[in-house]
PDB file of N, CA and C in Angstrom:
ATOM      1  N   UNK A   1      73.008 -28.147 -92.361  1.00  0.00           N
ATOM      2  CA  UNK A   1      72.305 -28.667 -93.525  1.00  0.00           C
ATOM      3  C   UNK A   1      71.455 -29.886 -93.149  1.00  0.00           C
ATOM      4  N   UNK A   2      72.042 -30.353 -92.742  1.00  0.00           N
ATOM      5  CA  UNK A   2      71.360 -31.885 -91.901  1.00  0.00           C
ATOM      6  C   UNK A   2      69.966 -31.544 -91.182  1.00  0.00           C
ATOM      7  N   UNK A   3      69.876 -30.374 -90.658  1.00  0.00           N
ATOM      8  CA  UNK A   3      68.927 -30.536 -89.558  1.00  0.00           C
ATOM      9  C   UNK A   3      67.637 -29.840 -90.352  1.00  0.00           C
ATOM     10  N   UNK A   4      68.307 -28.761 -91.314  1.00  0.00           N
ATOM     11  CA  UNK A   4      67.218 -28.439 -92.847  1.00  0.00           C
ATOM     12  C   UNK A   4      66.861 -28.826 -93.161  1.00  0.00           C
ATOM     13  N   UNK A   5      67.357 -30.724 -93.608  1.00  0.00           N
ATOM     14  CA  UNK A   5      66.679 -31.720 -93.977  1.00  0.00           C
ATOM     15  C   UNK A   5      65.551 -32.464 -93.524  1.00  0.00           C
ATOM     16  N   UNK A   6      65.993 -32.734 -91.762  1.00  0.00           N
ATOM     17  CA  UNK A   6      64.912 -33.549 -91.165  1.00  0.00           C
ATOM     18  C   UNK A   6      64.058 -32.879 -91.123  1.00  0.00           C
ATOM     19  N   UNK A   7      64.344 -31.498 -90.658  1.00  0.00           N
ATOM     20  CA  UNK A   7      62.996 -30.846 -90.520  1.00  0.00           C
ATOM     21  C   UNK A   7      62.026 -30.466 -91.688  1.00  0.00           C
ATOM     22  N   UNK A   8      62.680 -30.604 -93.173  1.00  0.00           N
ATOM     23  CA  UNK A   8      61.796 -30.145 -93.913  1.00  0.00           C
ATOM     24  C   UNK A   8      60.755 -31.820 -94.438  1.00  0.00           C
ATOM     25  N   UNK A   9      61.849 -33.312 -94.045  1.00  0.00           N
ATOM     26  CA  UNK A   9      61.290 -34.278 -93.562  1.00  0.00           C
ATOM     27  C   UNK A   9      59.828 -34.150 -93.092  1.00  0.00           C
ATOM     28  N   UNK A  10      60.031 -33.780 -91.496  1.00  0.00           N
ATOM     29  CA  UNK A  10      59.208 -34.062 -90.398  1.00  0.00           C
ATOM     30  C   UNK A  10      58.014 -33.229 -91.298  1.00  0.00           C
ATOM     31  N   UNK A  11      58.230 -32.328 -91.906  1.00  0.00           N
ATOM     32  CA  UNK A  11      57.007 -31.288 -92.349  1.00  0.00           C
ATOM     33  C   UNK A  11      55.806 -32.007 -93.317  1.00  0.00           C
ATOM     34  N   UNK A  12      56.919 -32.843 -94.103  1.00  0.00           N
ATOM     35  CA  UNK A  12      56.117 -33.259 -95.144  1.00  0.00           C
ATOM     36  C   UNK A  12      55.642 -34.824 -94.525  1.00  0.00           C
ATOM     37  N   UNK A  13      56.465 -35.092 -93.680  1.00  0.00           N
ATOM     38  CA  UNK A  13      55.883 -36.649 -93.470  1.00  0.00           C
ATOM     39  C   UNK A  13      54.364 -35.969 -92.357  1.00  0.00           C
ATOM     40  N   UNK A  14      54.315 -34.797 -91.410  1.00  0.00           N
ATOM     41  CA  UNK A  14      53.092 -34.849 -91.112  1.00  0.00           C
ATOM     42  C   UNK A  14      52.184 -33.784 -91.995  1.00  0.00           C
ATOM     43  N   UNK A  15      52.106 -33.366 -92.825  1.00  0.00           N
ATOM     44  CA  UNK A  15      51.405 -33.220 -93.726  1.00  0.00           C
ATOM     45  C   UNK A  15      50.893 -34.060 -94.719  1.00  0.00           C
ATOM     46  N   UNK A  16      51.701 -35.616 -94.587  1.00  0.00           N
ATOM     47  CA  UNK A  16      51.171 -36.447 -95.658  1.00  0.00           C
ATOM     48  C   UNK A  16      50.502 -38.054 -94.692  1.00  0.00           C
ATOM     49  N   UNK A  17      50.594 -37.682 -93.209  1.00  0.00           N
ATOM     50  CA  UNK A  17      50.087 -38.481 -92.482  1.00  0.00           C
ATOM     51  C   UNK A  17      49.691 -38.242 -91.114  1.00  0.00           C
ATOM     52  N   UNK A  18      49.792 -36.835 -90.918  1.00  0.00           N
ATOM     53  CA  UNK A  18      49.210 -36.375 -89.975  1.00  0.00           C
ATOM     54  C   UNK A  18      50.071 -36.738 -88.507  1.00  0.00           C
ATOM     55  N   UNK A  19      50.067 -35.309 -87.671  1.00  0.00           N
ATOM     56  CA  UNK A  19      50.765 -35.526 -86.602  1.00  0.00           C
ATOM     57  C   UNK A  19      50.357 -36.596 -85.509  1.00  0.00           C
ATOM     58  N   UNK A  20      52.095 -37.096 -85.323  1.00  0.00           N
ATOM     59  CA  UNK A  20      52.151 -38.238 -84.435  1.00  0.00           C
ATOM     60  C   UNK A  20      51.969 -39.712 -84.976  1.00  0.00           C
ATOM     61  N   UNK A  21      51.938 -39.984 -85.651  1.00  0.00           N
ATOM     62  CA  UNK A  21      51.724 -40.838 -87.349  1.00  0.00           C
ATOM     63  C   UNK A  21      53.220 -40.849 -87.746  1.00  0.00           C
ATOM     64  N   UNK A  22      53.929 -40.704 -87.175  1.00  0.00           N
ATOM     65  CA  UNK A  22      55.219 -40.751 -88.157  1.00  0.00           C
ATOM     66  C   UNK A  22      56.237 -40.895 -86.677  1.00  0.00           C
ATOM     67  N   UNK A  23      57.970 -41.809 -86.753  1.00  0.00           N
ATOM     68  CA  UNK A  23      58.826 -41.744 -86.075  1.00  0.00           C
ATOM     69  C   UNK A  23      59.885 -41.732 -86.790  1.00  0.00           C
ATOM     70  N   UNK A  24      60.871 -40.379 -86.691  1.00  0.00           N
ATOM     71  CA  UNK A  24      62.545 -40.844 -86.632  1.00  0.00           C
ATOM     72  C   UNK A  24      63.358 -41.122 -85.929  1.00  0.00           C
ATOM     73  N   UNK A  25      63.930 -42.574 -85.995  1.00  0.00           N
ATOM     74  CA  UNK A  25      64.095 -43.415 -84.723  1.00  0.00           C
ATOM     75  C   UNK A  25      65.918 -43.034 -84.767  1.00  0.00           C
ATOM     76  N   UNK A  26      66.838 -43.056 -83.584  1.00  0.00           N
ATOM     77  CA  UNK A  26      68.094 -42.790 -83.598  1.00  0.00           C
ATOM     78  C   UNK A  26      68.864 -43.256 -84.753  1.00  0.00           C
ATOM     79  N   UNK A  27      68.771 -44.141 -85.692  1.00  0.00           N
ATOM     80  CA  UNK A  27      69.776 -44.413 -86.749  1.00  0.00           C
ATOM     81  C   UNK A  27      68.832 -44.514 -87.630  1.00  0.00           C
ATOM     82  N   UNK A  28      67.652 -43.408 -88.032  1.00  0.00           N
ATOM     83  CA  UNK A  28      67.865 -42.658 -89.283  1.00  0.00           C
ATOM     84  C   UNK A  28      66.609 -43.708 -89.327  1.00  0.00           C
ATOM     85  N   UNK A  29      65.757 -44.638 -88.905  1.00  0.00           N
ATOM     86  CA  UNK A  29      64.754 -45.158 -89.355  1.00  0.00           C
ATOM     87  C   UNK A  29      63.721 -44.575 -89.612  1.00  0.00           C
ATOM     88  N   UNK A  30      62.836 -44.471 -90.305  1.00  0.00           N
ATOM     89  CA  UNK A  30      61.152 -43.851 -90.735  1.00  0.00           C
ATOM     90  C   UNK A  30      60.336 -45.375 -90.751  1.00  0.00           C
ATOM     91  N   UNK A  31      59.659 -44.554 -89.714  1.00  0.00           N
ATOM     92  CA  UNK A  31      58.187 -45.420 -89.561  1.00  0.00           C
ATOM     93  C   UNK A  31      56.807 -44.606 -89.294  1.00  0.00           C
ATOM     94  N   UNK A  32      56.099 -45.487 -90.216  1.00  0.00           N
ATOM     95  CA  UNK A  32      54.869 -44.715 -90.358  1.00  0.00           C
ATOM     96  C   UNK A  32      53.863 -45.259 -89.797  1.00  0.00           C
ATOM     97  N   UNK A  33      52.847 -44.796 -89.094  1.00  0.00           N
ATOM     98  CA  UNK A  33      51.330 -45.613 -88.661  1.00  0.00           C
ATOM     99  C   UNK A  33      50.048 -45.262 -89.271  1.00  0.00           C
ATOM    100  N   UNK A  34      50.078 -46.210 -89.843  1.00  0.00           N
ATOM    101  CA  UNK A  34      48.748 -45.952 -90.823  1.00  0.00           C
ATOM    102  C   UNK A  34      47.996 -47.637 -91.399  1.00  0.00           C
ATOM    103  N   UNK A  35      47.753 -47.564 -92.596  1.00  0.00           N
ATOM    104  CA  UNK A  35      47.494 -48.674 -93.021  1.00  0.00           C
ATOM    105  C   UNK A  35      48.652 -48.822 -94.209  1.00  0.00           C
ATOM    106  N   UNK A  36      49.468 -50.520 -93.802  1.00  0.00           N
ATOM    107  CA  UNK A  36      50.371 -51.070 -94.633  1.00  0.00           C
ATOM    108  C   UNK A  36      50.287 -50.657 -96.200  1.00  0.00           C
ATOM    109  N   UNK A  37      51.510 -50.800 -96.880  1.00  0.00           N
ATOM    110  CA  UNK A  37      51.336 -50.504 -98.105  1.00  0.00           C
ATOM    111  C   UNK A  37      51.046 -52.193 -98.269  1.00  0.00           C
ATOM    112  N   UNK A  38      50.152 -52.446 -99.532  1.00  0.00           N
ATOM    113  CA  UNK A  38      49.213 -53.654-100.544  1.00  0.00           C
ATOM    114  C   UNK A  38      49.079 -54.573 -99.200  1.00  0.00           C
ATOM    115  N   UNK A  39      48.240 -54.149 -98.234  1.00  0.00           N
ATOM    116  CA  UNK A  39      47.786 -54.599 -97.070  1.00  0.00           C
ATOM    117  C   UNK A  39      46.425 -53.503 -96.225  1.00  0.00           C
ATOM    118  N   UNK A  40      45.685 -54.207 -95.931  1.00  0.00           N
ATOM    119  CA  UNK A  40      44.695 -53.652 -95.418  1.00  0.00           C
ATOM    120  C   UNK A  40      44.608 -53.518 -93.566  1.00  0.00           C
ATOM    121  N   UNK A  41      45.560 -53.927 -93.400  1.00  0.00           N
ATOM    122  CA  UNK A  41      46.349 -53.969 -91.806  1.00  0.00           C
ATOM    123  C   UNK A  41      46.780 -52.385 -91.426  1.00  0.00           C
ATOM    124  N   UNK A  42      46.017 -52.407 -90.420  1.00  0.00           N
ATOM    125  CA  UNK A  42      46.676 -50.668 -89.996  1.00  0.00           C
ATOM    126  C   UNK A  42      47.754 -51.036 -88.428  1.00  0.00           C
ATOM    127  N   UNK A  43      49.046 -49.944 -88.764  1.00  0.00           N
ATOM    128  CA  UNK A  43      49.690 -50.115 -87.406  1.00  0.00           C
ATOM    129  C   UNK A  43      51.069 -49.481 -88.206  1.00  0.00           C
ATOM    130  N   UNK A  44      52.261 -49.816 -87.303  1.00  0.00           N
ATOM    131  CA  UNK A  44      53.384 -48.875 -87.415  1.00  0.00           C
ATOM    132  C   UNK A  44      53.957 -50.035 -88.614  1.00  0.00           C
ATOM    133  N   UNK A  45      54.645 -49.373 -89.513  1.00  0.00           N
ATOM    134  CA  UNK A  45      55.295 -49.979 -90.381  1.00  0.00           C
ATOM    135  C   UNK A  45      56.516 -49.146 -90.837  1.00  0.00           C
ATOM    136  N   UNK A  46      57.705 -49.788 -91.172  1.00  0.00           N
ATOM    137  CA  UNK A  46      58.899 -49.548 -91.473  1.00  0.00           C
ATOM    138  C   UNK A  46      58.757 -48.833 -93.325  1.00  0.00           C
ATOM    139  N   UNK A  47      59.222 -47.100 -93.504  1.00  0.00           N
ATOM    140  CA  UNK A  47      59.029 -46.906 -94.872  1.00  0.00           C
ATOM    141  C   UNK A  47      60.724 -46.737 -95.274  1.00  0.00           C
ATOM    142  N   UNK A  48      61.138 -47.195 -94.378  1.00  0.00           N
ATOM    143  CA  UNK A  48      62.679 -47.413 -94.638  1.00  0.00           C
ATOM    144  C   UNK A  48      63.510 -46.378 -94.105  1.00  0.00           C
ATOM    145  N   UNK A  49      64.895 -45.921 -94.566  1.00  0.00           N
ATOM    146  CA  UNK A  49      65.669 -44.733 -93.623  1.00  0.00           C
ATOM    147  C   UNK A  49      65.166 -43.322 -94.288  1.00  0.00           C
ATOM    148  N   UNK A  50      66.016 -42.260 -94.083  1.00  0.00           N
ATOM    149  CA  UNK A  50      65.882 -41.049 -94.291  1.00  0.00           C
ATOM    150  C   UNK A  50      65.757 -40.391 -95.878  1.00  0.00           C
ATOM    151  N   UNK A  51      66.662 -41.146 -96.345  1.00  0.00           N
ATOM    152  CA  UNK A  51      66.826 -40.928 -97.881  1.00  0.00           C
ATOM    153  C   UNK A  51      65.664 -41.534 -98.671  1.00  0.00           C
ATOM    154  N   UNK A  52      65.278 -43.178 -98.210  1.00  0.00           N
ATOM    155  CA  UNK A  52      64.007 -43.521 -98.985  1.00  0.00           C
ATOM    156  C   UNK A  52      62.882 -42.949 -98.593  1.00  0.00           C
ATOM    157  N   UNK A  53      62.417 -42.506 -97.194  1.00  0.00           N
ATOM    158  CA  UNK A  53      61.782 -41.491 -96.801  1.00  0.00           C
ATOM    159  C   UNK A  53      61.400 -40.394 -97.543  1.00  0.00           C
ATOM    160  N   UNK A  54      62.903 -39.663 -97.985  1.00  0.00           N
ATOM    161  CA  UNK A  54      63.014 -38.855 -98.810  1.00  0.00           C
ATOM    162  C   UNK A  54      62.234 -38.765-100.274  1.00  0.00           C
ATOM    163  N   UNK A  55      62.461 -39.860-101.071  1.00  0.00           N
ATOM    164  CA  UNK A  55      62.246 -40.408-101.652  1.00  0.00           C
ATOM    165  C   UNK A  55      60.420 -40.756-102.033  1.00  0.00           C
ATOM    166  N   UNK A  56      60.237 -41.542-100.711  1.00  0.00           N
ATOM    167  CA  UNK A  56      58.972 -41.677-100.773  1.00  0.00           C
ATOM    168  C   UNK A  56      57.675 -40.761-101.258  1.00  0.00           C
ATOM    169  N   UNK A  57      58.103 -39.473-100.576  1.00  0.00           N
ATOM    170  CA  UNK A  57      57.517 -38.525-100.352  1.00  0.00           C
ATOM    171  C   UNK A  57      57.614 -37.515-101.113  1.00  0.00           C
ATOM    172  N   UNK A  58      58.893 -37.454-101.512  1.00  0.00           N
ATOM    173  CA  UNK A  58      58.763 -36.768-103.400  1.00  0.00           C
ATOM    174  C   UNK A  58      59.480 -35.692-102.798  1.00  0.00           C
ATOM    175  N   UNK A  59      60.654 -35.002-101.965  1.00  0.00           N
ATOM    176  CA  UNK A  59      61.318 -34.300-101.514  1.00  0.00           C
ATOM    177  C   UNK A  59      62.595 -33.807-101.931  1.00  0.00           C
ATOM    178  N   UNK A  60      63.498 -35.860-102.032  1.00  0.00           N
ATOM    179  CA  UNK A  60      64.658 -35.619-102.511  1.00  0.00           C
ATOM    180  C   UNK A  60      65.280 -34.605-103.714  1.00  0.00           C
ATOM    181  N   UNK A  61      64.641 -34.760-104.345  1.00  0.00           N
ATOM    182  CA  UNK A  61      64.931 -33.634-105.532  1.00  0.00           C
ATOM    183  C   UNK A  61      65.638 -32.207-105.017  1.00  0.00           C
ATOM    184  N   UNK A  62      64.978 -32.078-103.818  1.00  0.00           N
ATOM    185  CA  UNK A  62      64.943 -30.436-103.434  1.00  0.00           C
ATOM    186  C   UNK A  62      66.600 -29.945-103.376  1.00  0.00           C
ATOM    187  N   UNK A  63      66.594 -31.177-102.320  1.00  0.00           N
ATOM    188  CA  UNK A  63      68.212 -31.229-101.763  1.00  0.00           C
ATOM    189  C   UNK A  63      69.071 -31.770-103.346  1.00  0.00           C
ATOM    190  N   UNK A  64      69.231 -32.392-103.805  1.00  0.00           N
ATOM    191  CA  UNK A  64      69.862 -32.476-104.868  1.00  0.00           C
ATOM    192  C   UNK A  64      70.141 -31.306-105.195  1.00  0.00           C
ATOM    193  N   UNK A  65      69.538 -30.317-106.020  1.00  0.00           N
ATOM    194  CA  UNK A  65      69.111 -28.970-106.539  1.00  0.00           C
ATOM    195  C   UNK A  65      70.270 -28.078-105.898  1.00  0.00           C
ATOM    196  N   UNK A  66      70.313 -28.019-104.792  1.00  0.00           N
ATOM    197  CA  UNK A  66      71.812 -27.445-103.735  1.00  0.00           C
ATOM    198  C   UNK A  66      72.916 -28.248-103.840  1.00  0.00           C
ATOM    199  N   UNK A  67      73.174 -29.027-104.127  1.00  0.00           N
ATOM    200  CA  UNK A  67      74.219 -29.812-104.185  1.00  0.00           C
ATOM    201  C   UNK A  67      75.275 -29.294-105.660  1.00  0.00           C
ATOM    202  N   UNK A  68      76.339 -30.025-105.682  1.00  0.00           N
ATOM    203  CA  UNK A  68      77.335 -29.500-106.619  1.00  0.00           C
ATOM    204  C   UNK A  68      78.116 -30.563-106.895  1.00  0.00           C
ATOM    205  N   UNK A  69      78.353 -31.447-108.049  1.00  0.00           N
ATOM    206  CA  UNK A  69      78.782 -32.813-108.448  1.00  0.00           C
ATOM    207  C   UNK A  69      80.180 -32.606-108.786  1.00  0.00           C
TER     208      UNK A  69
END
């Protein structure tokens, strides 16, 4: 299930910033290279771990949806 995730991740983070533009670093970090969010500075910036990632990008929902409370 885990690896369903990153990869459906990796899909949307380079579809929404283009390959090589994006890192998932060993403990789950997302960083993006582009231009800063409410900054006009371009370069690698921290969009937080996997879940806000998730999040960011309008994904999380999906996985919820499979889940069972």
């Amino acid at each position: 299930m885990e690896n369903a995730r990153i990869k459906t991740l990796r899909a949307a983070l380079r579809a929404k910033y283009g390959a090589g533009c994006y890192r998932i670093t060993r403990n789950d970090q997302v960083h993006i290279y582009g231009q800063m969010p409410n900054s006009t500075t371009v370069g690698w910036w921290l969009m937080g771990d996997i879940l806000g990632a998730e999040l960011w990008v309008g994904i999380h929902d999906n996985f919820l949806e499979g889940t069972t409370a």
